[in-house]
N, C-alpha and C. Protein backbone atom coordinates (compact mmCIF):
# COMPACT_ATOMS: atom_id res chain seq x y z
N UNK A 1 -28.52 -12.20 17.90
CA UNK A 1 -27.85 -10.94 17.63
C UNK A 1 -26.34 -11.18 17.59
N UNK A 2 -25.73 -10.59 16.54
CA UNK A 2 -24.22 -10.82 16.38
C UNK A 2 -23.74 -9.67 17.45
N UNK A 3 -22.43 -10.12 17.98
CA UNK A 3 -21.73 -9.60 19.15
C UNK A 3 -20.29 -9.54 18.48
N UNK A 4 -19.63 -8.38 18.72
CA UNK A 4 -18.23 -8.19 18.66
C UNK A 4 -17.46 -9.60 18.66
N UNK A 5 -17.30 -11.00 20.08
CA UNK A 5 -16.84 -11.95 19.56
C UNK A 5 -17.34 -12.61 18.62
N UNK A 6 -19.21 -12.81 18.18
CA UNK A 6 -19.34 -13.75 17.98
C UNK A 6 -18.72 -13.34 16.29
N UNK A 7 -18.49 -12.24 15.99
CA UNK A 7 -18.02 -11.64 14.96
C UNK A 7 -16.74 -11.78 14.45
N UNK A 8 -15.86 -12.20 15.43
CA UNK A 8 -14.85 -12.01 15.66
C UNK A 8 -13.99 -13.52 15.29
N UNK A 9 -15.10 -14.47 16.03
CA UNK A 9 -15.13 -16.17 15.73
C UNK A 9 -15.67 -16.66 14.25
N UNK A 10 -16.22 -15.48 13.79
CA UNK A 10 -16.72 -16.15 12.24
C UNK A 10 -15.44 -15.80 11.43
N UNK A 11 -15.46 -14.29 11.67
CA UNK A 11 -14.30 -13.80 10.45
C UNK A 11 -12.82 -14.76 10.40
N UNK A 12 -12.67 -15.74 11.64
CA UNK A 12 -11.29 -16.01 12.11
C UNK A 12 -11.46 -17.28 11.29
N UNK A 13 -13.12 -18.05 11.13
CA UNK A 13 -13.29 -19.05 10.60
C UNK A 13 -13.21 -19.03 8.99
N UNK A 14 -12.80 -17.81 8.36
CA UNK A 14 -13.14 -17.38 6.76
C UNK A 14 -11.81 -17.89 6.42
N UNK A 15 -10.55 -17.65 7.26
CA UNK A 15 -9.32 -18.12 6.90
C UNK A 15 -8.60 -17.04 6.29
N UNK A 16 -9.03 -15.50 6.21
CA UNK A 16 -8.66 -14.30 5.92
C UNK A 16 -6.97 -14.40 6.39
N UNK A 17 -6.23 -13.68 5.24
CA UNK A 17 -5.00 -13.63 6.40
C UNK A 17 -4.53 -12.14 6.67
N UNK A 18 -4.57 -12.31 8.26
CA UNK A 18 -4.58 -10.85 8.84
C UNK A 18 -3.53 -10.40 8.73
N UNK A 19 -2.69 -10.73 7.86
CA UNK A 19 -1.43 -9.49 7.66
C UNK A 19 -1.31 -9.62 6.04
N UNK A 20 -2.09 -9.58 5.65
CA UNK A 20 -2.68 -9.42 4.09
C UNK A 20 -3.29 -7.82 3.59
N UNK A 21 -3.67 -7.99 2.92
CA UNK A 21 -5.02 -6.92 2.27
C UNK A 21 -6.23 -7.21 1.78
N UNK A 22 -7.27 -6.81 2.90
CA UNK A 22 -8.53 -7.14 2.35
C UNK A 22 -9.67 -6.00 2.08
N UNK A 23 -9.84 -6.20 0.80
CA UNK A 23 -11.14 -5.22 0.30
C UNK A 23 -12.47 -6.31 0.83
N UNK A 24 -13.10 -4.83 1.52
CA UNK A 24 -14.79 -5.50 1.91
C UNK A 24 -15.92 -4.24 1.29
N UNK A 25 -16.13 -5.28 0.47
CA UNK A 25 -17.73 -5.03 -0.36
C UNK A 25 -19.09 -5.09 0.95
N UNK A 26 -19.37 -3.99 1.29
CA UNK A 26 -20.82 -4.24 2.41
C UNK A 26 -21.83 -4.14 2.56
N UNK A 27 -22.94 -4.58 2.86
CA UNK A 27 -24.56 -3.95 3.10
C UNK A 27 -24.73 -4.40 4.54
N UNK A 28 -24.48 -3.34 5.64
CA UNK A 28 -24.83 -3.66 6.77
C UNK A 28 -26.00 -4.41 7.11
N UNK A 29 -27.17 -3.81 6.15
CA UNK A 29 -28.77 -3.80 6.77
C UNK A 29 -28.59 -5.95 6.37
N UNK A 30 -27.80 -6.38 5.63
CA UNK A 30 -27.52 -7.63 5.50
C UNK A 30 -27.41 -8.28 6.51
N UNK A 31 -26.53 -7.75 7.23
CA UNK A 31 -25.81 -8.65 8.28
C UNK A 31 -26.32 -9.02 9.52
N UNK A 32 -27.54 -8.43 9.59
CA UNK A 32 -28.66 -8.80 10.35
C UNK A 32 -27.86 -7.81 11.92
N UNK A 33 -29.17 -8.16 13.06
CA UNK A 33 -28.90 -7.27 14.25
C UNK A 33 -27.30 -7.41 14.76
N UNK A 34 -26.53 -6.61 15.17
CA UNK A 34 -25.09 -6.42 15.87
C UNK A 34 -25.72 -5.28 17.08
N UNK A 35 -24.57 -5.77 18.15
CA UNK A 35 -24.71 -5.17 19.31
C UNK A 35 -23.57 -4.18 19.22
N UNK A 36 -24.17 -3.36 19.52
CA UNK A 36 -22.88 -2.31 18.80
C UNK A 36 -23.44 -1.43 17.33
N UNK A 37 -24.06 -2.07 16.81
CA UNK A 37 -24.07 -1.83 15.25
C UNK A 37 -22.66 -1.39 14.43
N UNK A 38 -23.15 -0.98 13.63
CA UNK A 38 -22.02 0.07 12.17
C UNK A 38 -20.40 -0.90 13.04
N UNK A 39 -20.69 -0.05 13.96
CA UNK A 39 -19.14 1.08 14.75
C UNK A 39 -18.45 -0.68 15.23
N UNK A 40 -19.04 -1.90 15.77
CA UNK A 40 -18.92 -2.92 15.72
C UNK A 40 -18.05 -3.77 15.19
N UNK A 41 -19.35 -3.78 13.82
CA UNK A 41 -18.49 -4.22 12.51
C UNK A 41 -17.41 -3.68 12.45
N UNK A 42 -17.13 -2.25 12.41
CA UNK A 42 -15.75 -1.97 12.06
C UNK A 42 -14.48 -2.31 12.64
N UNK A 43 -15.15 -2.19 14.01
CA UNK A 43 -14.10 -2.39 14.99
C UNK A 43 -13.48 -3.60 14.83
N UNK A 44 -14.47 -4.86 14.80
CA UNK A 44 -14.08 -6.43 14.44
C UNK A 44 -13.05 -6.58 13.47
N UNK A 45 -13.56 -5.66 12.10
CA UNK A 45 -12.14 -5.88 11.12
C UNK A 45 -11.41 -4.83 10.93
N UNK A 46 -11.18 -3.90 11.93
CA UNK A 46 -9.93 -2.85 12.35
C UNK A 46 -9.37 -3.93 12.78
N UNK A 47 -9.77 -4.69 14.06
CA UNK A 47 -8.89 -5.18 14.91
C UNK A 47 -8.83 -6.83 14.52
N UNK A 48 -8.98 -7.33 13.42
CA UNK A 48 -8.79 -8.79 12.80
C UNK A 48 -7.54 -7.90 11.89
N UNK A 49 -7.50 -6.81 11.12
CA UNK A 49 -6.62 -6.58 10.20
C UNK A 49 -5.48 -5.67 10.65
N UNK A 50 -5.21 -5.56 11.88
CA UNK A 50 -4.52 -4.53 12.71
C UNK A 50 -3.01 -4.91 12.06
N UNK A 51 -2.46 -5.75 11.64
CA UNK A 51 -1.29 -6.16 10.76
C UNK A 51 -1.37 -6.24 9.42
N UNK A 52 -2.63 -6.26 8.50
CA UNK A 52 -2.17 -5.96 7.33
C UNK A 52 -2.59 -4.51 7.07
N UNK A 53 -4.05 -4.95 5.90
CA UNK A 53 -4.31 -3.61 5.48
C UNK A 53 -5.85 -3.58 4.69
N UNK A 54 -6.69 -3.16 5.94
CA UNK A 54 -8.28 -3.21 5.50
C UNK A 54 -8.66 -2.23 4.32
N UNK A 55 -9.12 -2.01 3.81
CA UNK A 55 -9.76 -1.14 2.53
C UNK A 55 -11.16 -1.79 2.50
N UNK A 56 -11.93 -0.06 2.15
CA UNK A 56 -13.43 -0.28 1.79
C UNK A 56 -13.84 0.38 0.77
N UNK A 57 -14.23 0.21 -0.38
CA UNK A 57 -14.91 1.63 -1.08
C UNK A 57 -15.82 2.47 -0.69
N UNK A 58 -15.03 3.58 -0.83
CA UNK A 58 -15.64 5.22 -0.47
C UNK A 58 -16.03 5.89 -1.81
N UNK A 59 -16.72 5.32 -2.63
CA UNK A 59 -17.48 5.91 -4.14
C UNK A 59 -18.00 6.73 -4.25
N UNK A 60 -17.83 7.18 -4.95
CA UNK A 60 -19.05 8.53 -5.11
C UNK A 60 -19.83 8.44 -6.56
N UNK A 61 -19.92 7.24 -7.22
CA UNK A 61 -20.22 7.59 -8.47
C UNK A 61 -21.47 7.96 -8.87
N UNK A 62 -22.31 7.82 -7.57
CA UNK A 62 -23.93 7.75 -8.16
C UNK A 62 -24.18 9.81 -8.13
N UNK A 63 -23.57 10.89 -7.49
CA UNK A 63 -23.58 12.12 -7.57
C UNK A 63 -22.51 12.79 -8.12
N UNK A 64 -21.04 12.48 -8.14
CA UNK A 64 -20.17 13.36 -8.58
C UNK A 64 -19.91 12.90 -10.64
N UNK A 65 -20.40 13.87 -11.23
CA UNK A 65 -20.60 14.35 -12.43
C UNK A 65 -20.45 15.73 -13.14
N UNK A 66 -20.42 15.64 -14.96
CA UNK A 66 -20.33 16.93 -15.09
C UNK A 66 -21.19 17.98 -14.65
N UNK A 67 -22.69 17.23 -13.98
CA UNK A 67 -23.28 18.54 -13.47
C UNK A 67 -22.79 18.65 -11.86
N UNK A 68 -22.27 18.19 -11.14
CA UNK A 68 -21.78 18.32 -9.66
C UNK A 68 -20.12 17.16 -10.01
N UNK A 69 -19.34 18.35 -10.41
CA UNK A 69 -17.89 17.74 -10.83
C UNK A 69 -16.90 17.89 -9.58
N UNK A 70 -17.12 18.37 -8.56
CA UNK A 70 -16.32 18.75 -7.57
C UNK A 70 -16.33 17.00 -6.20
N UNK A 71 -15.29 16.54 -6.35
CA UNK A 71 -15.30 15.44 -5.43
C UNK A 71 -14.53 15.77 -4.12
N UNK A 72 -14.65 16.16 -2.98
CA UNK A 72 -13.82 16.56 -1.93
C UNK A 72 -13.32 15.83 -1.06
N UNK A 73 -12.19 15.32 -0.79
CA UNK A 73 -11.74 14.11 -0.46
C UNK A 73 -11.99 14.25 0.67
N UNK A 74 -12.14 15.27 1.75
CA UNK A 74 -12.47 15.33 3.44
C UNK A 74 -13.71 15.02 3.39
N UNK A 75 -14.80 15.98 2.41
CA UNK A 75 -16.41 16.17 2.64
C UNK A 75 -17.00 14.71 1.77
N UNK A 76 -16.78 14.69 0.62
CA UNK A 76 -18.04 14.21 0.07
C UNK A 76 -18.24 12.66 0.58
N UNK A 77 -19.46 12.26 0.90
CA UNK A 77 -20.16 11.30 1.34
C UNK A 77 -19.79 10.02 0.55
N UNK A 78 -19.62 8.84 1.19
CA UNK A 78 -19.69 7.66 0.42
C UNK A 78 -21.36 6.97 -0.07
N UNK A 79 -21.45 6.76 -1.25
CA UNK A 79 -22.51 6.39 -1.63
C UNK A 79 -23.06 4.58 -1.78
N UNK A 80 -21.53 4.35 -1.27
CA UNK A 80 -22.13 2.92 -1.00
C UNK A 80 -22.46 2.13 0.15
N UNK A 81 -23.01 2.79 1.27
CA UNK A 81 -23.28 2.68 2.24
C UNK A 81 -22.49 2.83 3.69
N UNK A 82 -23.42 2.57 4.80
CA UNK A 82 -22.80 3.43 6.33
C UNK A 82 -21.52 2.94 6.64
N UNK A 83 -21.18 1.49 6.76
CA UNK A 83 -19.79 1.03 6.83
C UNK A 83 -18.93 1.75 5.98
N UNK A 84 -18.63 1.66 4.89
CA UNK A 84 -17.38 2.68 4.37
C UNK A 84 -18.02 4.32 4.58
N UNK A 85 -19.20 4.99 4.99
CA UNK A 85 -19.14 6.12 5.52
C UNK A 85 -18.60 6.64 6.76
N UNK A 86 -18.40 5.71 7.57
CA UNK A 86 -18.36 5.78 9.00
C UNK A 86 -16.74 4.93 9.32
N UNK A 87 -16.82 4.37 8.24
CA UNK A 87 -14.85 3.55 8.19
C UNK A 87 -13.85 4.74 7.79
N UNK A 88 -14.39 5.97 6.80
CA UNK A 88 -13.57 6.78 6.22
C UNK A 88 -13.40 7.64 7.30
N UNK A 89 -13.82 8.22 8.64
CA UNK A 89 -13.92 9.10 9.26
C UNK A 89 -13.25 8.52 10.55
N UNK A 90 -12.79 7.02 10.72
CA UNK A 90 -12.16 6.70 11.68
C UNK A 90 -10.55 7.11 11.40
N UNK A 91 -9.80 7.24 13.13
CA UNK A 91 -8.87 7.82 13.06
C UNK A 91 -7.58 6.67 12.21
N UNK A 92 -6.85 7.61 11.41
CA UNK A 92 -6.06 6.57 10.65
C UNK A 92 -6.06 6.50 9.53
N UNK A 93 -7.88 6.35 9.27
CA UNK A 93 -7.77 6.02 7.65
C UNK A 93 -7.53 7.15 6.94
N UNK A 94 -6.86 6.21 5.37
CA UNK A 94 -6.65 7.64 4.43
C UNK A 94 -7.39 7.57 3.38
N UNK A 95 -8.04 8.55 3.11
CA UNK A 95 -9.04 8.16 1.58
C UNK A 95 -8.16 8.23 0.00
N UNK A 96 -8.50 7.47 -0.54
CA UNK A 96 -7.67 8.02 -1.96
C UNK A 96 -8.83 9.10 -2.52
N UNK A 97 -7.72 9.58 -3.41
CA UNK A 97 -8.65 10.84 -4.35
C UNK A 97 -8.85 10.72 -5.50
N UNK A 98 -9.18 9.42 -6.09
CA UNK A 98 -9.90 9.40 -7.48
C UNK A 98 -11.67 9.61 -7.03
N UNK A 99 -11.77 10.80 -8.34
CA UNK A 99 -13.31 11.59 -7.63
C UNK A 99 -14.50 10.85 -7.58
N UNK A 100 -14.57 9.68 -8.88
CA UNK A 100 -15.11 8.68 -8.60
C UNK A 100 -15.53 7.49 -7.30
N UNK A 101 -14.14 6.76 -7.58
CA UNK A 101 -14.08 5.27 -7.14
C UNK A 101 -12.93 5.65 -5.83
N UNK A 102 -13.32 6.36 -5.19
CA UNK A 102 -12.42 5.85 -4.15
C UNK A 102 -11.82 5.06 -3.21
N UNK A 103 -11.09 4.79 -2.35
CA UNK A 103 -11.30 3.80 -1.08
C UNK A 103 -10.76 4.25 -0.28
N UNK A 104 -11.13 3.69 1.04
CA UNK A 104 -10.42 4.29 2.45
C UNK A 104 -9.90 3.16 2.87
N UNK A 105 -8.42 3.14 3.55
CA UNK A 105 -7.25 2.15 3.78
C UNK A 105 -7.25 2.61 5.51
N UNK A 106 -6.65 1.55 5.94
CA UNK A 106 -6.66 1.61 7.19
C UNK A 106 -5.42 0.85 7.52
N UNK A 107 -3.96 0.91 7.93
CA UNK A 107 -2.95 -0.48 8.26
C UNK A 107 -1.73 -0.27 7.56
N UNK A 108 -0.92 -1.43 7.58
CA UNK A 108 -0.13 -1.42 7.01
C UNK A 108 0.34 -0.84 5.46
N UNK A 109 0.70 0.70 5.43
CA UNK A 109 1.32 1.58 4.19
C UNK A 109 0.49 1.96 3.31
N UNK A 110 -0.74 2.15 4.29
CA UNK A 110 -2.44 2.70 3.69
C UNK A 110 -2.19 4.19 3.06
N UNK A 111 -0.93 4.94 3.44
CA UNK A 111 -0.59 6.37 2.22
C UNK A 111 -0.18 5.72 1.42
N UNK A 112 0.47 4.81 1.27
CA UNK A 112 1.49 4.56 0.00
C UNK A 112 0.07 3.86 -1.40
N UNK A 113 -0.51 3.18 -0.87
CA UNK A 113 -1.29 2.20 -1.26
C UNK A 113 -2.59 3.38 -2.02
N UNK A 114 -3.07 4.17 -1.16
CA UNK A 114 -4.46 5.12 -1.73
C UNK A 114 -3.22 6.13 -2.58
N UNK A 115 -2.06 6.47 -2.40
CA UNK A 115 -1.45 7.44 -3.36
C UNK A 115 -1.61 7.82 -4.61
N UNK A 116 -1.71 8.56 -5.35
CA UNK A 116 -1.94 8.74 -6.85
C UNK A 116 -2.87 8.74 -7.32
N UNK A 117 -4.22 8.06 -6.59
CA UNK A 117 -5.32 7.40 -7.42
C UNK A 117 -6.16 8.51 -8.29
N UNK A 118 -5.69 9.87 -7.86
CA UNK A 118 -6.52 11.04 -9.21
C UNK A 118 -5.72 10.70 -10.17
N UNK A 119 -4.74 10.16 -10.69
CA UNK A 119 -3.94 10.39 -11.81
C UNK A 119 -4.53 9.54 -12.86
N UNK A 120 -5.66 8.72 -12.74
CA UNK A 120 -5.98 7.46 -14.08
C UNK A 120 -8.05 8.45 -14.25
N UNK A 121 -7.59 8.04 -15.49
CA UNK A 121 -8.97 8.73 -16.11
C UNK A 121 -9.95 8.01 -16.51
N UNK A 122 -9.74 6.61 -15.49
CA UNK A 122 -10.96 5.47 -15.52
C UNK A 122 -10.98 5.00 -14.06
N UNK A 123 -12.28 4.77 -13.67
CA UNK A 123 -12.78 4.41 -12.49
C UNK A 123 -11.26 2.90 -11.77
N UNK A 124 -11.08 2.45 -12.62
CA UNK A 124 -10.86 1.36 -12.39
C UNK A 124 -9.29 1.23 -12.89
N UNK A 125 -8.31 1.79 -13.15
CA UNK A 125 -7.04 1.76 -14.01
C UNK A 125 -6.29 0.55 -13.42
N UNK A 126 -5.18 0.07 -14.11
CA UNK A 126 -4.48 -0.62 -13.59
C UNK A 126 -3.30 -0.07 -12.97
N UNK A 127 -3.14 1.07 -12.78
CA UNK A 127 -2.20 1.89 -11.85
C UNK A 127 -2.93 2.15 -10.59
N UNK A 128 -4.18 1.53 -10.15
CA UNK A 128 -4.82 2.45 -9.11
C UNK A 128 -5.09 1.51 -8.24
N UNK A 129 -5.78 1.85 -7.24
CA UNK A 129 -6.01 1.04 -5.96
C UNK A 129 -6.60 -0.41 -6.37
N UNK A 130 -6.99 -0.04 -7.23
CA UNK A 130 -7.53 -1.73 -7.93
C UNK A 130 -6.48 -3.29 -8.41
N UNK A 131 -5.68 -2.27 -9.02
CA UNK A 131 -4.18 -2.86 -9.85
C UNK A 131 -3.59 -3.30 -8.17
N UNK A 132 -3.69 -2.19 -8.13
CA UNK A 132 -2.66 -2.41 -6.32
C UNK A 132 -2.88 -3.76 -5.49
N UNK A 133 -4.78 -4.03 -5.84
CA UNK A 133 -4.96 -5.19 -5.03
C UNK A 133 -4.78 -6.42 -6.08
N UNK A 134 -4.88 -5.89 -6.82
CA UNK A 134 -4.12 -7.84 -7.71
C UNK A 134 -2.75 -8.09 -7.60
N UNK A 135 -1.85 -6.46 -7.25
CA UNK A 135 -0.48 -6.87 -7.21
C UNK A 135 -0.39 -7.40 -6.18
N UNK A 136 -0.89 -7.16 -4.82
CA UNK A 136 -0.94 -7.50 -3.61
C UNK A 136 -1.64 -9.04 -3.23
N UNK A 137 -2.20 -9.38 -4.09
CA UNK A 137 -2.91 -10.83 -3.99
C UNK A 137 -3.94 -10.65 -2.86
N UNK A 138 -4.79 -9.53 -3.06
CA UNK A 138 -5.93 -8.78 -1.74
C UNK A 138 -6.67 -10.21 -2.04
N UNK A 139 -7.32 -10.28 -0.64
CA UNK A 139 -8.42 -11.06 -0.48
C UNK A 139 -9.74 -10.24 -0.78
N UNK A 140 -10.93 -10.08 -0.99
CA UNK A 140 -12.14 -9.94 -1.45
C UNK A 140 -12.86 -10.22 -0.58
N UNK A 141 -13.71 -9.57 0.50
CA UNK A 141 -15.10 -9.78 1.71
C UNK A 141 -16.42 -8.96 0.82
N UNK A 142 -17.52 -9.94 0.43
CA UNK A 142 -18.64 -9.65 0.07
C UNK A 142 -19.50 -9.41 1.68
N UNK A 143 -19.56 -8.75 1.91
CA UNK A 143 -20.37 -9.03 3.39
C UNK A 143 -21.78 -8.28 3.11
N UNK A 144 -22.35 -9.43 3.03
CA UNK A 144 -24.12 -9.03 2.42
C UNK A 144 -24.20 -8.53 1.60
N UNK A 145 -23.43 -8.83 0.26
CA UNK A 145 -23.34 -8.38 -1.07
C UNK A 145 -23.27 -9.47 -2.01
N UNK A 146 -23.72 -9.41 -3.67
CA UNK A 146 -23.13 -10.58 -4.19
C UNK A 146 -22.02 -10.03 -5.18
N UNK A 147 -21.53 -10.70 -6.36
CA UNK A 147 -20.85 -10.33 -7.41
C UNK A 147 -20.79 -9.17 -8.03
N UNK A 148 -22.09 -8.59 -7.82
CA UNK A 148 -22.64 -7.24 -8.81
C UNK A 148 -21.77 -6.22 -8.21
N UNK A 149 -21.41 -6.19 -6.60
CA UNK A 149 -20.70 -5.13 -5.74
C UNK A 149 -19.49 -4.87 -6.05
N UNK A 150 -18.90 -5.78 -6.57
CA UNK A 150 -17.36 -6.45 -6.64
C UNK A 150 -16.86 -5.52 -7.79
N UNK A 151 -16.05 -4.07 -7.30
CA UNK A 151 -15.87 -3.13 -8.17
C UNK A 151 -14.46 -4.16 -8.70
N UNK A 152 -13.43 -4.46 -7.74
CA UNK A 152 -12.69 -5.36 -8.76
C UNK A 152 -12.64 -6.04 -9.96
N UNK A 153 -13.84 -6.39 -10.29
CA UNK A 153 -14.85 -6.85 -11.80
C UNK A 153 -14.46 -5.82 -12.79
N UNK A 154 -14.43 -4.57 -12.27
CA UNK A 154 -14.78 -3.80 -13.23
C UNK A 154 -13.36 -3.20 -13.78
N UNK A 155 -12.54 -3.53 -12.48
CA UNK A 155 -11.11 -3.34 -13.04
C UNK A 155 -9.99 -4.62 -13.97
N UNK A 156 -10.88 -5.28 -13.66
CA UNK A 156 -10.57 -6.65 -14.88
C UNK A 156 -10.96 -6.14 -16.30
N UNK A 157 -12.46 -5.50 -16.49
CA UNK A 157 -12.97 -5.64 -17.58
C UNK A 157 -12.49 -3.93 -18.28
N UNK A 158 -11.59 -3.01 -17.51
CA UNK A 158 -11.02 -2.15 -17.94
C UNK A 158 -9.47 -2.39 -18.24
N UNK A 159 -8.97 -3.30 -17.54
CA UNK A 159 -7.69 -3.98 -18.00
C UNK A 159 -7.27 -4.78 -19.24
N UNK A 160 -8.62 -5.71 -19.86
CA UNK A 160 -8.64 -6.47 -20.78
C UNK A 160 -9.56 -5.89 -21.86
N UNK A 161 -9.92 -4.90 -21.52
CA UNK A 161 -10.28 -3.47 -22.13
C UNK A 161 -11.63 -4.24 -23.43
N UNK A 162 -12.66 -4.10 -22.31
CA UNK A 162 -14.00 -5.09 -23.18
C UNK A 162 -14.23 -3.82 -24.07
N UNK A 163 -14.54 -3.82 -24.77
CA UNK A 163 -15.23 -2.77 -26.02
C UNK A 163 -16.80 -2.19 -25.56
N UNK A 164 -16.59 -0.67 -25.36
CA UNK A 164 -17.71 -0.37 -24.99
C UNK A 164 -17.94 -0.43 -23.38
N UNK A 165 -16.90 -0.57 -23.24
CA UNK A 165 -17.15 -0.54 -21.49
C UNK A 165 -16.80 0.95 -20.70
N UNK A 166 -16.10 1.64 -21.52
CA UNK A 166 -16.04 3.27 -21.35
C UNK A 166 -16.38 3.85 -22.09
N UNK A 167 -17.06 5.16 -21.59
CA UNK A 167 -16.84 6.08 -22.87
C UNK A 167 -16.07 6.74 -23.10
N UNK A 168 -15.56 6.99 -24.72
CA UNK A 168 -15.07 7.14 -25.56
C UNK A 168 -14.18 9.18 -24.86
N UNK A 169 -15.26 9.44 -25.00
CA UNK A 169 -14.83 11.39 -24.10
C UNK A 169 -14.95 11.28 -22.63
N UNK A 170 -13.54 11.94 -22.18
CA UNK A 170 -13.76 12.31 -20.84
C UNK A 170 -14.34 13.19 -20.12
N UNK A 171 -15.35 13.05 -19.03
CA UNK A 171 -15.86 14.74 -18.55
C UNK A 171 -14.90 15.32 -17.88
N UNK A 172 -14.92 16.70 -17.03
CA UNK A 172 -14.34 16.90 -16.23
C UNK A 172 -14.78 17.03 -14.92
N UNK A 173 -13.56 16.26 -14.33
CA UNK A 173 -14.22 16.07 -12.65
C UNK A 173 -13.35 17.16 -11.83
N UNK A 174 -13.29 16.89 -10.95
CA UNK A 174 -12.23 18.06 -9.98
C UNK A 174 -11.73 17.20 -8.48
N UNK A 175 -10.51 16.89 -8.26
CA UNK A 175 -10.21 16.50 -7.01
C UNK A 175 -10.41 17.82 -6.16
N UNK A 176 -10.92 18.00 -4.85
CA UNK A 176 -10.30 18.83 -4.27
C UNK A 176 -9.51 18.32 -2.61
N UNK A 177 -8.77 18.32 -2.89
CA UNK A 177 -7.11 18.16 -1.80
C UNK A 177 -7.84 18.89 -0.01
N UNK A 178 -7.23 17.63 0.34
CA UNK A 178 -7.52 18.55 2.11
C UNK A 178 -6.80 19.68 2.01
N UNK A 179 -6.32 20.30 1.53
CA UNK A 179 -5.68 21.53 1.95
C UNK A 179 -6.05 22.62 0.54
N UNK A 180 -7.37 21.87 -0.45
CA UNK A 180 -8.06 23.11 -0.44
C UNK A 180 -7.87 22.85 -2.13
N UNK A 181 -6.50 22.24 -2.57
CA UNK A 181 -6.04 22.80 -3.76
C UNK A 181 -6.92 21.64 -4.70
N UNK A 182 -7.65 22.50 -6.18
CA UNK A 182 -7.96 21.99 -6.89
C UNK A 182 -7.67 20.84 -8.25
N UNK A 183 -7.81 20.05 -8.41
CA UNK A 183 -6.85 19.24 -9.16
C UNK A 183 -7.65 18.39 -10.23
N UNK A 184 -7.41 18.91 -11.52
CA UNK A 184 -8.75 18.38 -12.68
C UNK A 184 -8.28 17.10 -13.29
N UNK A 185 -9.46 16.41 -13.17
CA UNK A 185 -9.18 15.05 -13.35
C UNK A 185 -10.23 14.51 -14.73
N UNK A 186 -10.11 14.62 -15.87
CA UNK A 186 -10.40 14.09 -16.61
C UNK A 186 -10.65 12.64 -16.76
N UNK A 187 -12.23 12.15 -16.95
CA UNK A 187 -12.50 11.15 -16.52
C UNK A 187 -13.97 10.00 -17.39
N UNK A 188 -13.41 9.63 -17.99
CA UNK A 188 -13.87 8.77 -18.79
C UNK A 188 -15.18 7.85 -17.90
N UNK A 189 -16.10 7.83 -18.14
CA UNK A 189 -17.06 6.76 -17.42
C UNK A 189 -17.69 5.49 -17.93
C-alpha cells in the first residue's frame, strides 16, 4: 500500500522541479491502494509543489453543450475524475473559466495563470492555460494515464492548426462567474 512518504520518495525520484509548473493527467483507481486515499495523493503534490505551481484539469467536456450550455465555475463537476474533483475544492485553488477545458491551479500566481481562460473559443487556444504551460516550460505527470489524457496534445494540434480538428461553427456555451454574472462564450469544438 502506498503511504504519504512512500509517495513522497517516488515523486522526489521523478526529478520534478518543485518550484516549476506541473500539470497532472490522473486515474486514481491506477495508482493502486494509498493510505489516505484521493485526499493523500493530493496532499503529496500540494506539498512537493508548495513553491511552484500544481495544475490539474477540471473538464467538463463530456456534459457541458448546446443542450446543457451553462458551465458554473463554483458548481459544475469535473469529469475527469476524483483527484481534480476533490483538488478543485481544496482551500487555495482557483479554477479557470473556460466552460469546457478547465483547470484548477494551486501555488505560485495560480490567479494570474487560470485568468482569462473564457476569452478563446477553442478548448485548447494558445492564449490559455495551455499556451501558459509551454510558455512556462510546465512539466507533464501522467499518473495512471497514457498519451491519450495529455490535453496538451490537443493544444499543439490547435496551434499548428491540423485541418479538421475543429469545427468550423461555434455553439454557445455560458460561463457563469462566482458572483453569479453570466458570460457567453462562443465555442468551437
Amino acid at each position: 500500500m502506498h503511504t504519504e512518504a512512500s509517495l513522497l520518495k517516488q515523486l522526489k525520484e521523478l526529478g520534478i522541479n518543485p518550484r516549476g509548473t506541473l500539470l497532472v493527467h490522473s486515474s486514481f483507481k491506477s495508482i493502486g491502494p494509498v493510505q489516505g486515499g484521493a485526499d493523500t495523493v493530493l496532499d503529496v503534490l500540494s506539498e512537493y509543489m508548495k513553491e511552484g505551481l500544481l495544475v490539474l484539469p477540471t473538464h467538463t467536456w463530456s456534459y457541458i453543450d448546446a443542450g446543457h450550455p451553462r458551465f458554473y465555475v463554483e458548481e459544475s463537476p469535473a469529469c475527469v475524475g476524483i483527484l481534480p474533483e476533490l483538488f478543485r475544492w481544496r482551500p487555495g485553488v482557483i479554477r479557470s473559466w473556460h466552460p469546457t477545458h478547465s483547470v484548477a491551479a494551486l501555488g505560485r500566481d495560480a490567479e494570474a495563470f487560470t485568468a482569462g481562460d473564457h476569452r478563446w473559443d477553442t478548448p485548447c487556444a494558445r492564449g490559455s492555460v495551455y499556451g501558459k504551460l509551454l510558455d512556462r516550460s510546465a512539466e507533464i505527470m501522467l499518473l495512471g494515464v497514457d498519451l491519450r489524457r495529455n490535453t496538451f496534445i490537443h493544444g499543439i494540434e490547435e496551434w499548428v492548426d491540423i485541418p479538421g480538428r475543429m469545427t468550423d461553427e461555434p455553439e454557445l456555451l455560458y460561463t457563469i462567474a462566482p458572483d453569479g454574472t453570466e458570460i457567453a462564450v462562443p465555442s468551437r469544438r
